[in-house]
PDB file of N, CA and C in Angstrom:
ATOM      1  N   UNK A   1     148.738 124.346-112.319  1.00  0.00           N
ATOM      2  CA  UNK A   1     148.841 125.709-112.794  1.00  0.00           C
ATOM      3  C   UNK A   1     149.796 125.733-113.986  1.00  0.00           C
ATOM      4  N   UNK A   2     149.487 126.460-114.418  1.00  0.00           N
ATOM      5  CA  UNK A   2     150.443 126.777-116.758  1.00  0.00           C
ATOM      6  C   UNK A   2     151.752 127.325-115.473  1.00  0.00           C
ATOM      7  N   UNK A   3     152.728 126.663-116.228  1.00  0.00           N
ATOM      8  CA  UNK A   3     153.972 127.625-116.202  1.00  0.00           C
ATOM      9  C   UNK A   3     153.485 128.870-117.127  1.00  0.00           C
ATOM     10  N   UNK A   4     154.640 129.897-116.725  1.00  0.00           N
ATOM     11  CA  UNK A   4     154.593 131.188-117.308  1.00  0.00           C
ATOM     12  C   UNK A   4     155.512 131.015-118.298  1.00  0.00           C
ATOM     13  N   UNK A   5     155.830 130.909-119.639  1.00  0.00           N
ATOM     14  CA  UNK A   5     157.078 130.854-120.214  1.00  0.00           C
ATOM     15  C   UNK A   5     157.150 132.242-121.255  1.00  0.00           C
ATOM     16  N   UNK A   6     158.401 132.306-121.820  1.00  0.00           N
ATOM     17  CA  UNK A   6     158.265 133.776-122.452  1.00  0.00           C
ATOM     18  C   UNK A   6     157.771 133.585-123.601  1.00  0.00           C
ATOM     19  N   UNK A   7     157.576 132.511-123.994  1.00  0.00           N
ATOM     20  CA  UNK A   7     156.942 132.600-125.258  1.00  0.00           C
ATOM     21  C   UNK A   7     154.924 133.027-125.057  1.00  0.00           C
ATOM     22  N   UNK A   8     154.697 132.247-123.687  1.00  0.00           N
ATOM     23  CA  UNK A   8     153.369 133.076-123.220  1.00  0.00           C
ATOM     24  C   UNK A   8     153.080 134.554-123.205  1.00  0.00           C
ATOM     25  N   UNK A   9     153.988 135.241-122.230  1.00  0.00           N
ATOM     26  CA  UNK A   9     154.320 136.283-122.182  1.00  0.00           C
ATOM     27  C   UNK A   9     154.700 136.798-123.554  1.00  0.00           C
ATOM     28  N   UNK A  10     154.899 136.266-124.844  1.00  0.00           N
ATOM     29  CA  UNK A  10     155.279 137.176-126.103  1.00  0.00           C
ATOM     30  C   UNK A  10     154.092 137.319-126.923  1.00  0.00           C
ATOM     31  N   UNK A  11     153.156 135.655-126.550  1.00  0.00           N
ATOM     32  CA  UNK A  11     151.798 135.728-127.431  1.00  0.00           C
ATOM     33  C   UNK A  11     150.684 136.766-126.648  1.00  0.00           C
ATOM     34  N   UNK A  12     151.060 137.273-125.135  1.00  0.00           N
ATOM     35  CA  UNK A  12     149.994 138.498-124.393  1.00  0.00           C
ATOM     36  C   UNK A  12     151.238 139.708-124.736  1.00  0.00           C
ATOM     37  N   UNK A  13     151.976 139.828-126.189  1.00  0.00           N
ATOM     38  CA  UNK A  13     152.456 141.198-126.545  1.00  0.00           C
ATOM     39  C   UNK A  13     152.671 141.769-125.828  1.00  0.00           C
ATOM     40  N   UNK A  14     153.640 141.622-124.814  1.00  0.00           N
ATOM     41  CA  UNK A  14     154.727 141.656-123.299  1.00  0.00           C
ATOM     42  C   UNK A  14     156.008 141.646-123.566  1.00  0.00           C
ATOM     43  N   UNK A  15     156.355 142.599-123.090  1.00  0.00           N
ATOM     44  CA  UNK A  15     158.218 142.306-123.436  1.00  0.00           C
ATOM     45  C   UNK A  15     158.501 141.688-122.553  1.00  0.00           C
ATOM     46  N   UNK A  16     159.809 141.490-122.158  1.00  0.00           N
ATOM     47  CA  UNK A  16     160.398 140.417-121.301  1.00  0.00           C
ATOM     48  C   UNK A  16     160.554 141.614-119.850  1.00  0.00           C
ATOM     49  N   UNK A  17     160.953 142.738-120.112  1.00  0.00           N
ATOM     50  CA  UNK A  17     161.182 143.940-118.939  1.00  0.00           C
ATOM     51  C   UNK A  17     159.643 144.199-118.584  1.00  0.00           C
ATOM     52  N   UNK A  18     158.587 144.223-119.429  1.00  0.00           N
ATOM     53  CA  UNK A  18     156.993 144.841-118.831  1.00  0.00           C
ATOM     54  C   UNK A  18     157.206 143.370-117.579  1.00  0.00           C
ATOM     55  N   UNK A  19     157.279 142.653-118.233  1.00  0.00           N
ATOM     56  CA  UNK A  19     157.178 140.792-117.266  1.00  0.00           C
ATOM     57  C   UNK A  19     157.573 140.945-116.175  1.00  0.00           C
ATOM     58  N   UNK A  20     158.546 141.630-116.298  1.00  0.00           N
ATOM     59  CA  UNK A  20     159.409 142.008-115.175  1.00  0.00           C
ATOM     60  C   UNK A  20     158.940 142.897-114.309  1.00  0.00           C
ATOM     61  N   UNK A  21     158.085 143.777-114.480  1.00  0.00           N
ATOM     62  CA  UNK A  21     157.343 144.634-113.695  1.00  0.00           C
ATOM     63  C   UNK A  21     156.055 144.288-112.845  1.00  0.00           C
ATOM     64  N   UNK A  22     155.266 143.377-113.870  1.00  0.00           N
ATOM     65  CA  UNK A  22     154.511 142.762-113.230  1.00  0.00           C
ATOM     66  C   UNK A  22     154.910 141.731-111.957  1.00  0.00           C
ATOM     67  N   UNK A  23     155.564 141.050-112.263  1.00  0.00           N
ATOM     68  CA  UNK A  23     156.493 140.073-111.092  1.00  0.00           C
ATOM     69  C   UNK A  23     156.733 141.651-109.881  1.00  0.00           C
ATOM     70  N   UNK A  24     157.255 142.264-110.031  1.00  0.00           N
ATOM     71  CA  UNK A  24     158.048 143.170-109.257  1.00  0.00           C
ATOM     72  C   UNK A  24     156.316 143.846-108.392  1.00  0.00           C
ATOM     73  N   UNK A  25     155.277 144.259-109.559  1.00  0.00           N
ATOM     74  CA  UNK A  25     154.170 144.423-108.461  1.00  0.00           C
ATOM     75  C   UNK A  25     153.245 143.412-107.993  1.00  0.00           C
ATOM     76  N   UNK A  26     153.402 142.604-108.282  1.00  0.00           N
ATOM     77  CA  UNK A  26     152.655 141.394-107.715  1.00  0.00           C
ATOM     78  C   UNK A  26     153.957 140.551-106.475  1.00  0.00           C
ATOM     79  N   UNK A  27     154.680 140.870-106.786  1.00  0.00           N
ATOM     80  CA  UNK A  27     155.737 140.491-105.534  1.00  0.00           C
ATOM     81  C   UNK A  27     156.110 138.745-105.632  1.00  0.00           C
ATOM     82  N   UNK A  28     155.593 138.121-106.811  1.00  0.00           N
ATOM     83  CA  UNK A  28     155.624 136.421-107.201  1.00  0.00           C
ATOM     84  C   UNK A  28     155.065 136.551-108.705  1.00  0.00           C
ATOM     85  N   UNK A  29     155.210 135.052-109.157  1.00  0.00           N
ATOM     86  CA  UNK A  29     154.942 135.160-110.547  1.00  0.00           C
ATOM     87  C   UNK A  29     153.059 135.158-110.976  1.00  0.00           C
ATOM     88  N   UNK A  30     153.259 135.917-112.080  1.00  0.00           N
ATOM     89  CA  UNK A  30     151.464 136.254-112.042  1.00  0.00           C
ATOM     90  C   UNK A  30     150.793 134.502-112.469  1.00  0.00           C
ATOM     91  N   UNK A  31     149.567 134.356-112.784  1.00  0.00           N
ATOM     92  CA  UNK A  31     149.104 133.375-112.756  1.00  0.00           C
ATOM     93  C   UNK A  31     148.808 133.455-114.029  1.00  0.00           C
ATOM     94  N   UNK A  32     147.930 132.697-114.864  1.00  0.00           N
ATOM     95  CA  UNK A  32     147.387 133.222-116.630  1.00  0.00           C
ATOM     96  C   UNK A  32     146.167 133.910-116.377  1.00  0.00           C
ATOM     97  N   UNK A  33     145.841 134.111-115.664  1.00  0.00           N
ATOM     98  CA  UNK A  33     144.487 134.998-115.619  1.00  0.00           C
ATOM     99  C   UNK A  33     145.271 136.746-115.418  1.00  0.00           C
ATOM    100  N   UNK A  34     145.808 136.154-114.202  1.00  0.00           N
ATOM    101  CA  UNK A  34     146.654 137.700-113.983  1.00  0.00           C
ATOM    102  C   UNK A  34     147.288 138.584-114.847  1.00  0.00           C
ATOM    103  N   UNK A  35     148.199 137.609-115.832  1.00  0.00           N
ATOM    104  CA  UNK A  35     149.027 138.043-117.025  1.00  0.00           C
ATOM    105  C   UNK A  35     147.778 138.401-118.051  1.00  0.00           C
ATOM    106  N   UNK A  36     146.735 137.874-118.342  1.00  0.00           N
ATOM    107  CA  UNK A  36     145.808 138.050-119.257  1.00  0.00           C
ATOM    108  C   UNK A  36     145.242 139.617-118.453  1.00  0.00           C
ATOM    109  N   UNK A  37     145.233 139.796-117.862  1.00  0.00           N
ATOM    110  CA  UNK A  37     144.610 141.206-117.008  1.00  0.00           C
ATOM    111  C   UNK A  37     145.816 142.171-117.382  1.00  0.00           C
ATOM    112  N   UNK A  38     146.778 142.121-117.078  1.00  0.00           N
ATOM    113  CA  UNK A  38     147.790 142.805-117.247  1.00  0.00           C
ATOM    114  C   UNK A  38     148.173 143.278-118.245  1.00  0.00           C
ATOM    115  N   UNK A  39     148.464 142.166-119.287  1.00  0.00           N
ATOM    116  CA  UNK A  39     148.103 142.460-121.284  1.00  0.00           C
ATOM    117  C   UNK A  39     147.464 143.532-121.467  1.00  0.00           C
ATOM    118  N   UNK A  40     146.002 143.174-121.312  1.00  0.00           N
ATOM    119  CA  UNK A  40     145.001 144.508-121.708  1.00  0.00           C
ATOM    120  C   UNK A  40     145.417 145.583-121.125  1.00  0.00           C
ATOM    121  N   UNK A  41     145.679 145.623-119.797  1.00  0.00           N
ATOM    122  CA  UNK A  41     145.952 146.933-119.166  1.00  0.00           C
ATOM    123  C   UNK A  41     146.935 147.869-119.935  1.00  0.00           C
ATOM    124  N   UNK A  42     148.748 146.617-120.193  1.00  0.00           N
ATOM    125  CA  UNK A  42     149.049 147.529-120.735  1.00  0.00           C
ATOM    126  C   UNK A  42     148.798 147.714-121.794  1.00  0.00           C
ATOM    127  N   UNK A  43     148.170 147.703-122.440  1.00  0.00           N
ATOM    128  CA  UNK A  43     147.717 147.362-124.101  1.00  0.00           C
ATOM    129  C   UNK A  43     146.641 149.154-124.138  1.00  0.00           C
ATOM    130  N   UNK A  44     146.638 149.054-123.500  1.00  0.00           N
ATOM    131  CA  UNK A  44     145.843 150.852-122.881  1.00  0.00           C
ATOM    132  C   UNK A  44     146.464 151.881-122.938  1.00  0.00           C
TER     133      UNK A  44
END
């Protein structure tokens, strides 16, 4: 599995606190599919 690093999280245009939310509703770290779902969402 990809580590998550913040530079991932900066190229899916994520701040470091949205990151933080996601972790907080997923309750563990998201996966790259998950984070790629999440992007768009918030990107909405």
């Amino acid at each position: 599995m990809t580590e998550i690093t913040p530079e991932i999280v900066a190229d899916h245009g994520l701040k470091p606190d949205e990151y933080e939310q996601i972790r907080g509703h997923l309750g563990r770290e998201p996966n790259l599919l998950e984070l790629g779902i999440f992007s768009v969402m918030w990107s909405e």
